[in-house]
N, C-alpha and C. Protein backbone atom coordinates (compact mmCIF):
# COMPACT_ATOMS: atom_id res chain seq x y z
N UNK A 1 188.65 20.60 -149.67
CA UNK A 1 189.49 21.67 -149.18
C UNK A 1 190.61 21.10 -148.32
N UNK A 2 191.91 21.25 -148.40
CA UNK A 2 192.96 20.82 -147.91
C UNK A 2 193.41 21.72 -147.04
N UNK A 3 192.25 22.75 -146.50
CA UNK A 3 192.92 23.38 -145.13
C UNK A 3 191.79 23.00 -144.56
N UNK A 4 190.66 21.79 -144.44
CA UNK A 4 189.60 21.37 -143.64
C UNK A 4 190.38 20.04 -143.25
N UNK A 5 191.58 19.46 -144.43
CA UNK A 5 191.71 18.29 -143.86
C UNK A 5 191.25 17.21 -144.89
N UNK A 6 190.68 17.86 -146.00
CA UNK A 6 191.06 16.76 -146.85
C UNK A 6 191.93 16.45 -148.08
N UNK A 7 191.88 15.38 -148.05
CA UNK A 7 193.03 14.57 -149.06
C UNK A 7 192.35 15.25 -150.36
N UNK A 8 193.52 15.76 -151.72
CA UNK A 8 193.55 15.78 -152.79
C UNK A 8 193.42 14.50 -153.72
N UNK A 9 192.74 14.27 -154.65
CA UNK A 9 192.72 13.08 -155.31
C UNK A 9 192.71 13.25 -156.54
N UNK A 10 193.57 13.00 -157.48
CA UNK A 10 193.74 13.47 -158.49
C UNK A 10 192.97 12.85 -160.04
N UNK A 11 191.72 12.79 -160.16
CA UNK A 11 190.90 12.06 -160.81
C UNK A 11 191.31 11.84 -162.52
N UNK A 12 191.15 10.75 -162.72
CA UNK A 12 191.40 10.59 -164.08
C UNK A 12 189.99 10.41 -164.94
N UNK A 13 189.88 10.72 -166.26
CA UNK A 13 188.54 10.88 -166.65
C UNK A 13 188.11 9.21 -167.53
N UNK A 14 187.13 9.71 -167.10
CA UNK A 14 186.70 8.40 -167.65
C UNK A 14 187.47 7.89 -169.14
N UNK A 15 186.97 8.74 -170.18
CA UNK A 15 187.93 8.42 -171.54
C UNK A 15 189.09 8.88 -171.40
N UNK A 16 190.05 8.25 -171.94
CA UNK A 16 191.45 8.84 -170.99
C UNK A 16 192.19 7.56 -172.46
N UNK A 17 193.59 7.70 -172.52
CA UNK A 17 194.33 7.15 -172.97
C UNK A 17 195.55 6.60 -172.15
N UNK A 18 195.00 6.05 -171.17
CA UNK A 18 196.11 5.59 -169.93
C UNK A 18 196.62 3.92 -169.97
N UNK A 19 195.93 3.10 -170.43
CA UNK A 19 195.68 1.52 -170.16
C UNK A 19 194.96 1.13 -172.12
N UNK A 20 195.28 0.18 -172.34
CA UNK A 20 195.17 -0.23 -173.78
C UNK A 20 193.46 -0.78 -173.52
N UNK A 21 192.87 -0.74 -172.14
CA UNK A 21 191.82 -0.97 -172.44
C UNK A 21 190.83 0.53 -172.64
N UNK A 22 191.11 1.53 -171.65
CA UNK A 22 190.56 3.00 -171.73
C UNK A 22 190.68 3.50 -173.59
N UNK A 23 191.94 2.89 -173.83
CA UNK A 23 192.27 3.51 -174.75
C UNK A 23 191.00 3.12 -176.09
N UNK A 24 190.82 1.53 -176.42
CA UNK A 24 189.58 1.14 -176.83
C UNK A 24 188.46 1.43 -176.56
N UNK A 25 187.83 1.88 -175.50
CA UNK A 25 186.65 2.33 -175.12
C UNK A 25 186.90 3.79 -175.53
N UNK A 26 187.30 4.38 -175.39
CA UNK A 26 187.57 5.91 -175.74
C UNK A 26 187.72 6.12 -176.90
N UNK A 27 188.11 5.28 -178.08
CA UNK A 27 188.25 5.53 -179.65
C UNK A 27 186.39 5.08 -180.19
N UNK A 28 186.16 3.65 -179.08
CA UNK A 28 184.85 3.28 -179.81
C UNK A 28 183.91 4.57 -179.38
N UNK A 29 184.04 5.21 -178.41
CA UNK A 29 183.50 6.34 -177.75
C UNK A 29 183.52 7.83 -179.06
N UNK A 30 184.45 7.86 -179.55
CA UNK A 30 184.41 8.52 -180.99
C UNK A 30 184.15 8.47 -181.75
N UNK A 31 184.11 7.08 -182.37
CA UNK A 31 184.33 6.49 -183.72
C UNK A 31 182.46 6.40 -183.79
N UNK A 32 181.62 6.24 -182.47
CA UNK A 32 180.25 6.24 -182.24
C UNK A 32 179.61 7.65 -182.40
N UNK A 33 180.24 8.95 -182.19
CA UNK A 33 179.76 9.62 -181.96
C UNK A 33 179.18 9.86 -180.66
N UNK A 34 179.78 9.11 -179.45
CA UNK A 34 179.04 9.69 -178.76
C UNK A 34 179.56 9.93 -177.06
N UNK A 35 178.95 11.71 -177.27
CA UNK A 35 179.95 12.25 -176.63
C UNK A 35 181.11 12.65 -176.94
N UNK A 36 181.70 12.83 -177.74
CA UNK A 36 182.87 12.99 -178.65
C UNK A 36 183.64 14.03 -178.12
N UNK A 37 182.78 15.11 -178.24
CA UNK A 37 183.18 15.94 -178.27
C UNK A 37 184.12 16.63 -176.87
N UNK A 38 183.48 16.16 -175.66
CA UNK A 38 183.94 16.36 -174.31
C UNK A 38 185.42 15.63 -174.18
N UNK A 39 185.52 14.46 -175.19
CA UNK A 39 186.56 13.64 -174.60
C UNK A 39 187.71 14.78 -175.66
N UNK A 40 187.32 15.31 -176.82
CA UNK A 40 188.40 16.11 -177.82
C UNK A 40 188.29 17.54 -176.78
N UNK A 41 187.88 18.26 -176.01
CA UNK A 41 187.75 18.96 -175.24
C UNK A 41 188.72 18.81 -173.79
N UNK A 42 188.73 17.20 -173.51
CA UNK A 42 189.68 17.10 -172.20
C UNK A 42 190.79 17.15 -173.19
N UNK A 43 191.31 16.42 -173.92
CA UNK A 43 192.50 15.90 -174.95
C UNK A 43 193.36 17.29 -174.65
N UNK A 44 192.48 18.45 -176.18
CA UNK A 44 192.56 20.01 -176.23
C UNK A 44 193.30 20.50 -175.20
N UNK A 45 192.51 20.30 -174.10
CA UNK A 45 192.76 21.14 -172.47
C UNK A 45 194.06 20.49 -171.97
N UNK A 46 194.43 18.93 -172.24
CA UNK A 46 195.61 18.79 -171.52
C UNK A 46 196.63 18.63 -172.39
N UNK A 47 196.59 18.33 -173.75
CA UNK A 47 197.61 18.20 -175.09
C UNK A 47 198.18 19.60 -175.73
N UNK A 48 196.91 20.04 -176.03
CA UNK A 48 196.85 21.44 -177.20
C UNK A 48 195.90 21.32 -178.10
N UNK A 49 196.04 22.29 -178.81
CA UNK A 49 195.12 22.47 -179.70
C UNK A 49 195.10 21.31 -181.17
N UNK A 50 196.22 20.74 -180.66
CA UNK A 50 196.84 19.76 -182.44
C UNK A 50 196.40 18.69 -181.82
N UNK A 51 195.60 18.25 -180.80
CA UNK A 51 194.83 17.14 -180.47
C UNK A 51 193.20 17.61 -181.77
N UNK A 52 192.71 18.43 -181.71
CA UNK A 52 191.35 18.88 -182.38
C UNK A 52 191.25 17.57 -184.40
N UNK A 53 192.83 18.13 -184.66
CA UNK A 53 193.19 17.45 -185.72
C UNK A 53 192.84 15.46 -186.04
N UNK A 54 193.29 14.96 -184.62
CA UNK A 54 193.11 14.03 -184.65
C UNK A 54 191.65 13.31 -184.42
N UNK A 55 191.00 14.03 -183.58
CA UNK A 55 189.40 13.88 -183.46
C UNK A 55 188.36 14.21 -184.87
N UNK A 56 188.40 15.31 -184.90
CA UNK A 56 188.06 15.31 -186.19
C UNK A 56 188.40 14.07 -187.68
N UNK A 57 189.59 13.60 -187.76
CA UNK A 57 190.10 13.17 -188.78
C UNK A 57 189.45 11.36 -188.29
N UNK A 58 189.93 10.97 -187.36
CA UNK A 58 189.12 10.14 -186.58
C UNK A 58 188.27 9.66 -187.36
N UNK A 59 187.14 10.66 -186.75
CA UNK A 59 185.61 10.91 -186.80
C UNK A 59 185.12 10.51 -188.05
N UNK A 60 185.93 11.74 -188.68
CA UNK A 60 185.11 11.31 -190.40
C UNK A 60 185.88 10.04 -191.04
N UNK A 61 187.13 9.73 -190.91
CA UNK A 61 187.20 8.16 -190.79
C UNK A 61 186.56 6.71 -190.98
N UNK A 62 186.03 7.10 -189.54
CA UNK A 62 185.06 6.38 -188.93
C UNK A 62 183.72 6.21 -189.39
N UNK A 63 183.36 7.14 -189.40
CA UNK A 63 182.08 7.49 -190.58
C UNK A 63 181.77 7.15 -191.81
N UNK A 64 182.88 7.24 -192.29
CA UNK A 64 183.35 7.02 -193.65
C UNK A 64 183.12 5.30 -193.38
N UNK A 65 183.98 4.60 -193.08
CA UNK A 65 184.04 2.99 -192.73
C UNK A 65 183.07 2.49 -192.73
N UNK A 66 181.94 3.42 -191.51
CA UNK A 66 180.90 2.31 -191.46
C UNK A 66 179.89 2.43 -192.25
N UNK A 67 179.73 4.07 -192.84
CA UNK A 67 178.99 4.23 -194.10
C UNK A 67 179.21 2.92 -195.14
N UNK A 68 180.28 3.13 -195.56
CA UNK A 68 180.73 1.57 -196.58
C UNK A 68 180.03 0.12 -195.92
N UNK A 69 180.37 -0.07 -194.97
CA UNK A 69 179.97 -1.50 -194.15
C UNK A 69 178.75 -1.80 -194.45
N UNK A 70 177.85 -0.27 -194.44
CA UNK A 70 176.35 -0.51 -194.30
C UNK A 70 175.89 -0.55 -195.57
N UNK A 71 176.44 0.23 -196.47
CA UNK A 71 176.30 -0.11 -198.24
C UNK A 71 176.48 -1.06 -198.62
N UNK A 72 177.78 -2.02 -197.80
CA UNK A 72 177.98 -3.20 -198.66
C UNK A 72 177.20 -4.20 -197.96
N UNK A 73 176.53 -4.05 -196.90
CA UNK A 73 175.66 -5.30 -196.83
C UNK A 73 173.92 -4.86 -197.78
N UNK A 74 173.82 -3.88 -197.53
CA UNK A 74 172.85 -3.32 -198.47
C UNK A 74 172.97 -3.88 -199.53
N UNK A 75 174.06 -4.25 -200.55
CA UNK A 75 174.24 -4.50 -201.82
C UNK A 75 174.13 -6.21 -201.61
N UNK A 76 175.12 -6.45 -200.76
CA UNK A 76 175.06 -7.62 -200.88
C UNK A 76 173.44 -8.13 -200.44
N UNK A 77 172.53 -7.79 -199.89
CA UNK A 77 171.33 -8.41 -199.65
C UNK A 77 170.58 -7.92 -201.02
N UNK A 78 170.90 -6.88 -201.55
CA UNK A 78 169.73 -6.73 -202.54
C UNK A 78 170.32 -7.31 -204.00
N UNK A 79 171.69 -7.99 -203.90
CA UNK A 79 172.92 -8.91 -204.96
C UNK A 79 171.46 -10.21 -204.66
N UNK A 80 171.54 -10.56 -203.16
CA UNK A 80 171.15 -12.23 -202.94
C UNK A 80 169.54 -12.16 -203.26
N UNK A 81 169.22 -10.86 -203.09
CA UNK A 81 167.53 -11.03 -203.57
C UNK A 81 167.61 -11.06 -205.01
N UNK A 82 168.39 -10.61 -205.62
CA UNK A 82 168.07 -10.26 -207.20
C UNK A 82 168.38 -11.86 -207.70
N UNK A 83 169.32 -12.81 -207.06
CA UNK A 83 169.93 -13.96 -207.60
C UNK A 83 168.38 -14.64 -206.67
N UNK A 84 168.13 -14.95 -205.76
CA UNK A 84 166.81 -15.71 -205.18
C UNK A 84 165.72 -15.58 -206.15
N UNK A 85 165.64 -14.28 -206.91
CA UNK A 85 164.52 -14.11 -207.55
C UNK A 85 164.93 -14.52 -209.45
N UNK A 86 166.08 -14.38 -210.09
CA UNK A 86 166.15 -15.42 -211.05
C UNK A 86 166.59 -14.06 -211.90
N UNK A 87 166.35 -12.44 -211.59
CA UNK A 87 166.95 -11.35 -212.04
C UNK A 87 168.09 -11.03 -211.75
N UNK A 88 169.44 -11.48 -212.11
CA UNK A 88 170.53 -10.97 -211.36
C UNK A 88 170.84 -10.17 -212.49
N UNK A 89 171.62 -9.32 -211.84
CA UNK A 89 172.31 -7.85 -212.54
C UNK A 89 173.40 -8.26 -213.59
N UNK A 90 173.20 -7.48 -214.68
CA UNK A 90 173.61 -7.78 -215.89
C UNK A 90 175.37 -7.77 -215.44
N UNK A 91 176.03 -8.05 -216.06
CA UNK A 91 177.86 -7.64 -215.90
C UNK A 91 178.68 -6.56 -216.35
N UNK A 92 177.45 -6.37 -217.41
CA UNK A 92 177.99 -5.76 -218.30
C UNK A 92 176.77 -4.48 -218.86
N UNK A 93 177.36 -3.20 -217.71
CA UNK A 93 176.00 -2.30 -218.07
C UNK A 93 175.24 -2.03 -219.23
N UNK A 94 176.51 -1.84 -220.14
CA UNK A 94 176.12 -1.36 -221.45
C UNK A 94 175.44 -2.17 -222.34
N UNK A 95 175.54 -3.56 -222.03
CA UNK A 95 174.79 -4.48 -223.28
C UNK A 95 173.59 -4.18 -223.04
N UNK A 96 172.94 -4.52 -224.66
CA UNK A 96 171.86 -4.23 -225.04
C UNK A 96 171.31 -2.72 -225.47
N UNK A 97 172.68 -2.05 -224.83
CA UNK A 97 172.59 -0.83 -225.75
C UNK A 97 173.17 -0.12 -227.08
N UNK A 98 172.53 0.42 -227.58
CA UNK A 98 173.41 0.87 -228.78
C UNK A 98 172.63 2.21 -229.44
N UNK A 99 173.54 3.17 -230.30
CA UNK A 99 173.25 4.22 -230.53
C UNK A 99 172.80 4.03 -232.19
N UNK A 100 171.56 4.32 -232.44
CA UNK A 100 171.19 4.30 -233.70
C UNK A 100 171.57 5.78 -234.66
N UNK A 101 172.08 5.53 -235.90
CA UNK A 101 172.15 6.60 -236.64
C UNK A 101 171.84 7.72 -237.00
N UNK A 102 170.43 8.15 -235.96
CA UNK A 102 169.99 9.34 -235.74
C UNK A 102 170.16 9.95 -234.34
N UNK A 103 171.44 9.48 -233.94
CA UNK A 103 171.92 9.49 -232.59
C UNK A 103 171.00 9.36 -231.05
N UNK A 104 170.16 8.17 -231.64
CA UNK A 104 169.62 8.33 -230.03
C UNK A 104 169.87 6.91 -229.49
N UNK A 105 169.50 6.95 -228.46
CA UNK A 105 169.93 5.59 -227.68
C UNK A 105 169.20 4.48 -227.63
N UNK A 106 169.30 3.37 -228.27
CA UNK A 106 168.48 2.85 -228.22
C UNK A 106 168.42 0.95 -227.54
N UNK A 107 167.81 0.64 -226.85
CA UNK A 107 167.44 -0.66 -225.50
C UNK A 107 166.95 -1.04 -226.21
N UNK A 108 168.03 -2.22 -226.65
CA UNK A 108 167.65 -3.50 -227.42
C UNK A 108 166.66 -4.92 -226.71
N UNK A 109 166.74 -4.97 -225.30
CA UNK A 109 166.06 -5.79 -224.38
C UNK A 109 164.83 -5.90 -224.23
N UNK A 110 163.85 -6.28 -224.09
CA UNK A 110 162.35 -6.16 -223.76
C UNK A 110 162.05 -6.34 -222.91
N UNK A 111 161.53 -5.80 -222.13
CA UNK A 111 160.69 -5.35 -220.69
C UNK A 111 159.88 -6.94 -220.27
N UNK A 112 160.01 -8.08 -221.53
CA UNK A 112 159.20 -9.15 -220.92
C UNK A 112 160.42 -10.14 -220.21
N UNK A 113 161.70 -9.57 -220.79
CA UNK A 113 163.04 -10.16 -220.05
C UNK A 113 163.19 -10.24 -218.49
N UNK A 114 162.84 -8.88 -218.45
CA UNK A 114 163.26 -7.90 -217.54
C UNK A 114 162.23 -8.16 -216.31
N UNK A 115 161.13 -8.43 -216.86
CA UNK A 115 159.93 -8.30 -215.47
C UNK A 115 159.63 -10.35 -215.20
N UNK A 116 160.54 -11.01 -215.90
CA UNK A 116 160.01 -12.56 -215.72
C UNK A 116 161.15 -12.99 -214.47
């Protein structure tokens, strides 16, 4: 209260876009999910409403990215198990298939290929 005598202090929030370092902590602070939402809430409150656009878009972004990141090491470990184990994945999906004259599909390969 500044009629008791005290000083006003004008606080800045923790996630904030002020300094190129706030600014990194405050995107990884999104891009994590966490807490998100309070920091698109201060943004909102002191920007407008066309801040909401950028959080959101962000977000699923972000999501998007590391979804991939985590697929492609997924692949790539279950690429290095299939080559460790002497089964690596064909190149070429379709070989060994072919459609016989009574139109059905028919897997030219044998299962003793496949399981050695």
């Amino acid at each position: 209260c500044e009629e008791a005598g005290g000083v006003w202090r004008q606080s800045t929030a923790r996630s904030n876009y002020d300094n190129m370092f706030w600014s990194l902590l405050t995107t990884f602070q999104i891009m994590s999910a966490e807490n998100w939402h309070q920091v698109m809430y201060t943004a909102v409150h002191n920007t407008g409403s066309h801040a909401i656009f950028f959080f959101v878009t962000a977000l699923l972004v972000a999501h998007y990215m590391l979804m991939n990141l985590f697929l492609a090491a997924i692949m790539k470990t279950m690429e290095e198990m299939a080559q460790a184990s002497g089964t690596a994945a064909r190149s070429n999906p379709r070989e060994g298939l072919t459609i016989s004259p009574s139109g059905r599909l028919v897997i030219q390969d044998s299962l003793d290929s496949i399981s050695s």
